[in-house]
Protein backbone atom coordinates (compact mmCIF):
# COMPACT_ATOMS: atom_id res chain seq x y z
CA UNK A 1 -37.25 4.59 5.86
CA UNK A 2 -40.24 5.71 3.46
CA UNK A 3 -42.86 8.06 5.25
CA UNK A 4 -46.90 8.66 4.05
CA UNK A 5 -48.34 11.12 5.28
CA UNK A 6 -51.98 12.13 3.96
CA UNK A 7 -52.71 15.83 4.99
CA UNK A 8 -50.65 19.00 3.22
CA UNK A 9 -51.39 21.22 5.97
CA UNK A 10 -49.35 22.77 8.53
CA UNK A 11 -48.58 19.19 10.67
CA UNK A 12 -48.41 17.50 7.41
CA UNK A 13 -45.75 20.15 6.24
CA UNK A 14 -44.03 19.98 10.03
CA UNK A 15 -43.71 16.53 9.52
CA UNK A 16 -42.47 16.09 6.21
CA UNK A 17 -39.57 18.87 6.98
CA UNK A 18 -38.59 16.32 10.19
CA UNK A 19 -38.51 13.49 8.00
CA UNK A 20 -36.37 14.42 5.29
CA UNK A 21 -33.95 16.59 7.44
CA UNK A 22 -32.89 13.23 9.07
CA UNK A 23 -32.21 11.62 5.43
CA UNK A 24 -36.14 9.92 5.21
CA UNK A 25 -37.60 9.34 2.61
CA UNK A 26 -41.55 10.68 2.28
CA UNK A 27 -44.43 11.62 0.41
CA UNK A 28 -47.43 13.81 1.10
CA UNK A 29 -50.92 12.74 -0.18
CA UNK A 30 -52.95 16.16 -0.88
CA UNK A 31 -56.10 16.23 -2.41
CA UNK A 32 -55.77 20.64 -2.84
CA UNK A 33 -54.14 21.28 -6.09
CA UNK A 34 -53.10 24.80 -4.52
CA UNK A 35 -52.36 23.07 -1.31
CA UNK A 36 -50.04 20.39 -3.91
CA UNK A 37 -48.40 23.39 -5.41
CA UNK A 38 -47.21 25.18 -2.26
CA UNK A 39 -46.21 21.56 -1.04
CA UNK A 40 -43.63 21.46 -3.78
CA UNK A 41 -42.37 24.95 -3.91
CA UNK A 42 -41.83 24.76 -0.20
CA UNK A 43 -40.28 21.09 -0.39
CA UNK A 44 -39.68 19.85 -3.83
CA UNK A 45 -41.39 16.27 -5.98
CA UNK A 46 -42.59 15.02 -2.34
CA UNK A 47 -46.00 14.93 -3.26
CA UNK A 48 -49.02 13.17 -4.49
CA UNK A 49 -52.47 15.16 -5.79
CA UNK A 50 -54.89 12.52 -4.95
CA UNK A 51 -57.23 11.32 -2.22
CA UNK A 52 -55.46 9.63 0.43
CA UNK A 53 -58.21 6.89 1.08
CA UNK A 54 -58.13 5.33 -2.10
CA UNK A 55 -56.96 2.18 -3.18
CA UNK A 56 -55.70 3.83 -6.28
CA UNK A 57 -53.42 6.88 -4.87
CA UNK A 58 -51.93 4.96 -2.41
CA UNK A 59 -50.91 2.26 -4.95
CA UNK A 60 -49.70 4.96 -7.12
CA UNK A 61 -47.53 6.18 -3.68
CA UNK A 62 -45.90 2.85 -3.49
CA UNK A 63 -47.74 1.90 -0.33
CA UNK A 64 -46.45 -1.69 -0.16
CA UNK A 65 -43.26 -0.37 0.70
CA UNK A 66 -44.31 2.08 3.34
CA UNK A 67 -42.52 1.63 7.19
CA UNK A 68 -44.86 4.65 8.42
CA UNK A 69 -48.37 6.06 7.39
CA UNK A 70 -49.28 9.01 9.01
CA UNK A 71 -53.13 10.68 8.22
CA UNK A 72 -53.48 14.38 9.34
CA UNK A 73 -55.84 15.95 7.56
CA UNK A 74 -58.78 18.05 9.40
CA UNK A 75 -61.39 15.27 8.36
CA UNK A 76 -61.59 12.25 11.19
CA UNK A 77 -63.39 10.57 8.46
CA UNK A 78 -60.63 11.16 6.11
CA UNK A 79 -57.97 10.18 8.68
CA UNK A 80 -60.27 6.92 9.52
CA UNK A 81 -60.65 5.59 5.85
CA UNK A 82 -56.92 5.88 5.13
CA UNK A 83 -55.54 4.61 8.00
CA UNK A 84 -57.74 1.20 7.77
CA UNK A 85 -56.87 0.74 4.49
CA UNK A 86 -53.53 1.13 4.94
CA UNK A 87 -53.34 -1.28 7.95
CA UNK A 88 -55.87 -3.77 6.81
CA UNK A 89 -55.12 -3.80 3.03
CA UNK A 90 -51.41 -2.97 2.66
CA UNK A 91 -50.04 -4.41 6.11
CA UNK A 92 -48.17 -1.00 6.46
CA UNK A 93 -46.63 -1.86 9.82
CA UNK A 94 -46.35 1.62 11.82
CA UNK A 95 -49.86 3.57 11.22
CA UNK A 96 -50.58 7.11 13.23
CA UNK A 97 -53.72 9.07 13.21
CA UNK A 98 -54.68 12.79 14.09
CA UNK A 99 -57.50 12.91 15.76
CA UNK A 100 -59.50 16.06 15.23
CA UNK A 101 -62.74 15.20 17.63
CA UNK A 102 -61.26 13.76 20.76
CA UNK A 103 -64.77 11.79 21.32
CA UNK A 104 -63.64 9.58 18.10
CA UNK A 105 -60.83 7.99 19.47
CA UNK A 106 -62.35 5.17 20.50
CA UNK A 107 -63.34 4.69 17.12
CA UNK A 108 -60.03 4.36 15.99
CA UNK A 109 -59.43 2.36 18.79
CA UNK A 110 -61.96 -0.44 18.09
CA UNK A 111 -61.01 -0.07 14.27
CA UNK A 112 -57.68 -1.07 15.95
CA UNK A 113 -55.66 2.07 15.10
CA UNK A 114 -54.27 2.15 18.29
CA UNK A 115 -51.77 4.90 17.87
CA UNK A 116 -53.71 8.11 17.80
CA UNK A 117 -53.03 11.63 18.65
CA UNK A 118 -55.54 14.60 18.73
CA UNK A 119 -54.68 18.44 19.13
CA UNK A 120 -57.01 19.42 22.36
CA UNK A 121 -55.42 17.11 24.61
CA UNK A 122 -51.79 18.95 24.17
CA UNK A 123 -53.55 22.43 24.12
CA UNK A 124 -55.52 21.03 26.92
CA UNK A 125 -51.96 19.79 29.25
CA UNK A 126 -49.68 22.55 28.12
CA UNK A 127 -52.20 25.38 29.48
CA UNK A 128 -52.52 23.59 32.79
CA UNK A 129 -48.26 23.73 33.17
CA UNK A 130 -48.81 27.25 31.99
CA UNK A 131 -51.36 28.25 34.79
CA UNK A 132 -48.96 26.50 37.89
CA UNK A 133 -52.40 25.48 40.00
CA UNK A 134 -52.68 21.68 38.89
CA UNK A 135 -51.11 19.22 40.78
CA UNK A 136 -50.71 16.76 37.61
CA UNK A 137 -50.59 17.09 34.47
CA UNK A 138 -50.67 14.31 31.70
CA UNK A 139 -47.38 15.63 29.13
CA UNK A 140 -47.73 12.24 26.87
CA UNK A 141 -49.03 8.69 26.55
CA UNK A 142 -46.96 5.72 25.36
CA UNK A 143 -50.22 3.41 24.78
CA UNK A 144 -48.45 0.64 23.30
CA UNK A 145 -46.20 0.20 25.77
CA UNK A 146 -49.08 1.28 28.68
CA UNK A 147 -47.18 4.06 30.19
CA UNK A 148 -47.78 7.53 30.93
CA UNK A 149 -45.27 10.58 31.12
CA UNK A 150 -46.84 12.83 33.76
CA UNK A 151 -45.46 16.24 36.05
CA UNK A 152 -46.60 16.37 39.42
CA UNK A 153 -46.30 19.45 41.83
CA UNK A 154 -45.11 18.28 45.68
CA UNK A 155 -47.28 20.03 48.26
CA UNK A 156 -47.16 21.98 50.68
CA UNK A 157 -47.33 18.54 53.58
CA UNK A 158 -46.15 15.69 54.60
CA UNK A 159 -44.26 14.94 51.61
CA UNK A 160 -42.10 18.34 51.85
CA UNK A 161 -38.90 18.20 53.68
CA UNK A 162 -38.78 14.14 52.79
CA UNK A 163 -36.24 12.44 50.37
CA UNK A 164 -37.30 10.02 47.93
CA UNK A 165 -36.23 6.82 49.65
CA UNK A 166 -38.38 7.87 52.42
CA UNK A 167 -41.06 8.95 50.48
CA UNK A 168 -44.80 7.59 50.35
CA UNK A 169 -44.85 7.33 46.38
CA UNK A 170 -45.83 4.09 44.80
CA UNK A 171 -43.27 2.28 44.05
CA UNK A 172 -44.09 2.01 40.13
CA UNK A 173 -43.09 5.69 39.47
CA UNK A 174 -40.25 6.44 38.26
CA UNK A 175 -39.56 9.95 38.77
CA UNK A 176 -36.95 10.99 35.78
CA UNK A 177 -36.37 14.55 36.73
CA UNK A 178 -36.92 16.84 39.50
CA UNK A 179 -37.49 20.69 38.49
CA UNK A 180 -37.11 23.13 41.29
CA UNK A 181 -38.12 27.19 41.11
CA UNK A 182 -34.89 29.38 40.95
CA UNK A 183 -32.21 26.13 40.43
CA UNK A 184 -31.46 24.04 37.29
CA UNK A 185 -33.48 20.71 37.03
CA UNK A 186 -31.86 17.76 37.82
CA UNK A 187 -32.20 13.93 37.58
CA UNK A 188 -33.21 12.93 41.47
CA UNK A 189 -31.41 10.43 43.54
CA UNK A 190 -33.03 8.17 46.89
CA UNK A 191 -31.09 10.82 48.75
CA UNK A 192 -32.97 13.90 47.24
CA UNK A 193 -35.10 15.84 49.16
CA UNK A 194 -37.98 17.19 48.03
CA UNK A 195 -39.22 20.61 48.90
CA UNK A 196 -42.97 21.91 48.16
CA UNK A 197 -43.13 23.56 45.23
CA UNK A 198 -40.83 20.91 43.46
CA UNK A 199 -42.04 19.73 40.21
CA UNK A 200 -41.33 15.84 39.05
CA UNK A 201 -41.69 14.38 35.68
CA UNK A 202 -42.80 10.88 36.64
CA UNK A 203 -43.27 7.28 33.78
CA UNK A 204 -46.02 5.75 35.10
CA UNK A 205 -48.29 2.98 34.83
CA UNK A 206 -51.02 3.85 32.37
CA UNK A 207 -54.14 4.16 34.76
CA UNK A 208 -52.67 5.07 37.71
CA UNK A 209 -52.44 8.90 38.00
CA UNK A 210 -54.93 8.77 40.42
CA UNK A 211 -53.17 6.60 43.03
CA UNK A 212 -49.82 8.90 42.22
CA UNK A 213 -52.03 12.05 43.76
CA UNK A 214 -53.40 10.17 46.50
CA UNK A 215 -49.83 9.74 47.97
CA UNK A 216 -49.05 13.56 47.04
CA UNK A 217 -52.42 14.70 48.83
CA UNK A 218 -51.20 12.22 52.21
């Protein structure tokens, strides 16, 4: 599989390590010629000196055989321009955006670069698990295939003392694991029953977080 990513920074780097430790192929568009020259003594010929949205560079990066284009640089109008002409031009079938301003997504979105992450959101999630007070938290987004991967904290209520097959939560969540203070986590059955205080990694319907803390809060 043959890998672009645009962006030589630290993601871009990350990214290019993951690739080629599992036997990918990839290249790294950098427009830094410093940037370019730590890029290959860190990871060898895996790069390009250029601009990654033009025509030119990624002809010159053999773009019409790319599976994957991936555009991480710290410019959303950087990341914008590549990724369209990659997808629009080239056809390049997978194509994956960083979003740096969370308020352009929707951008991307009606640009139809559907498959976007940004950095706050993460940062964002990850201190809300950290602090222990919010009753869900949104840990990732599968928007192609409209599902959401979400942990949820059971209260101190109704719910407690219950086991799943008696529970009140809708029936489209699928709760995948079950992670309880003091004991190792485990993958819940119908007969499980829940304590407050339990957390639950739940797939979801995209949308309908809201509905899944209703029944908690009942």
């Amino acid at each position: 599989m043959y890998s672009i990513i645009v962006g030589g920074g630290d993601l871009g780097r990350a990214l290019a390590r993951e690739f080629l430790a599992n036997g990918h192929e990839v290249l790294i568009i950098e427009k830094e010629a410093a940037t370019c020259e730590q890029l290959k003594d860190e990871l060898g010929s895996v790069s390009l000196c250029s601009i990654g949205s033009e025509i030119a560079a990624l002809t010159r990066a053999g773009i019409e055989r790319a599976d994957i284009f991936i555009a991480v640089t710290p410019e959303d109008d950087d990341n914008l321009a590549a990724c369209e002409i990659a997808k629009r031009k080239f056809n390049v079938n997978r194509v994956i955006s960083k979003v740096n301003n969370p308020r352009n997504e929707h951008i991307f979105a009606k640009l139809g670069i559907d498959c976007t992450v940004n950095g706050v959101g993460p940062v964002l999630e990850n201190i809300k698990i950290l602090t222990g007070i919010f009753p869900l938290v949104h840990l990732f987004n599968f928007k192609e295939k409209e599902l959401e991967l979400v942990l949820v904290k059971v209260p101190d209520g109704p719910l407690a003392d219950t086991s799943l097959k008696d529970s009140v939560l809708p029936v489209d969540a699928m709760i995948i694991l079950l992670i309880r203070q003091g004991e190792k986590s485990e993958i819940p059955t119908p007969e499980t029953v829940l304590q407050a205080g339990d957390e639950l990694v739940c797939l979801i319907p995209s949308g309908s977080a809201k509905s899944l803390q209703a029944a908690l809060a009942n």
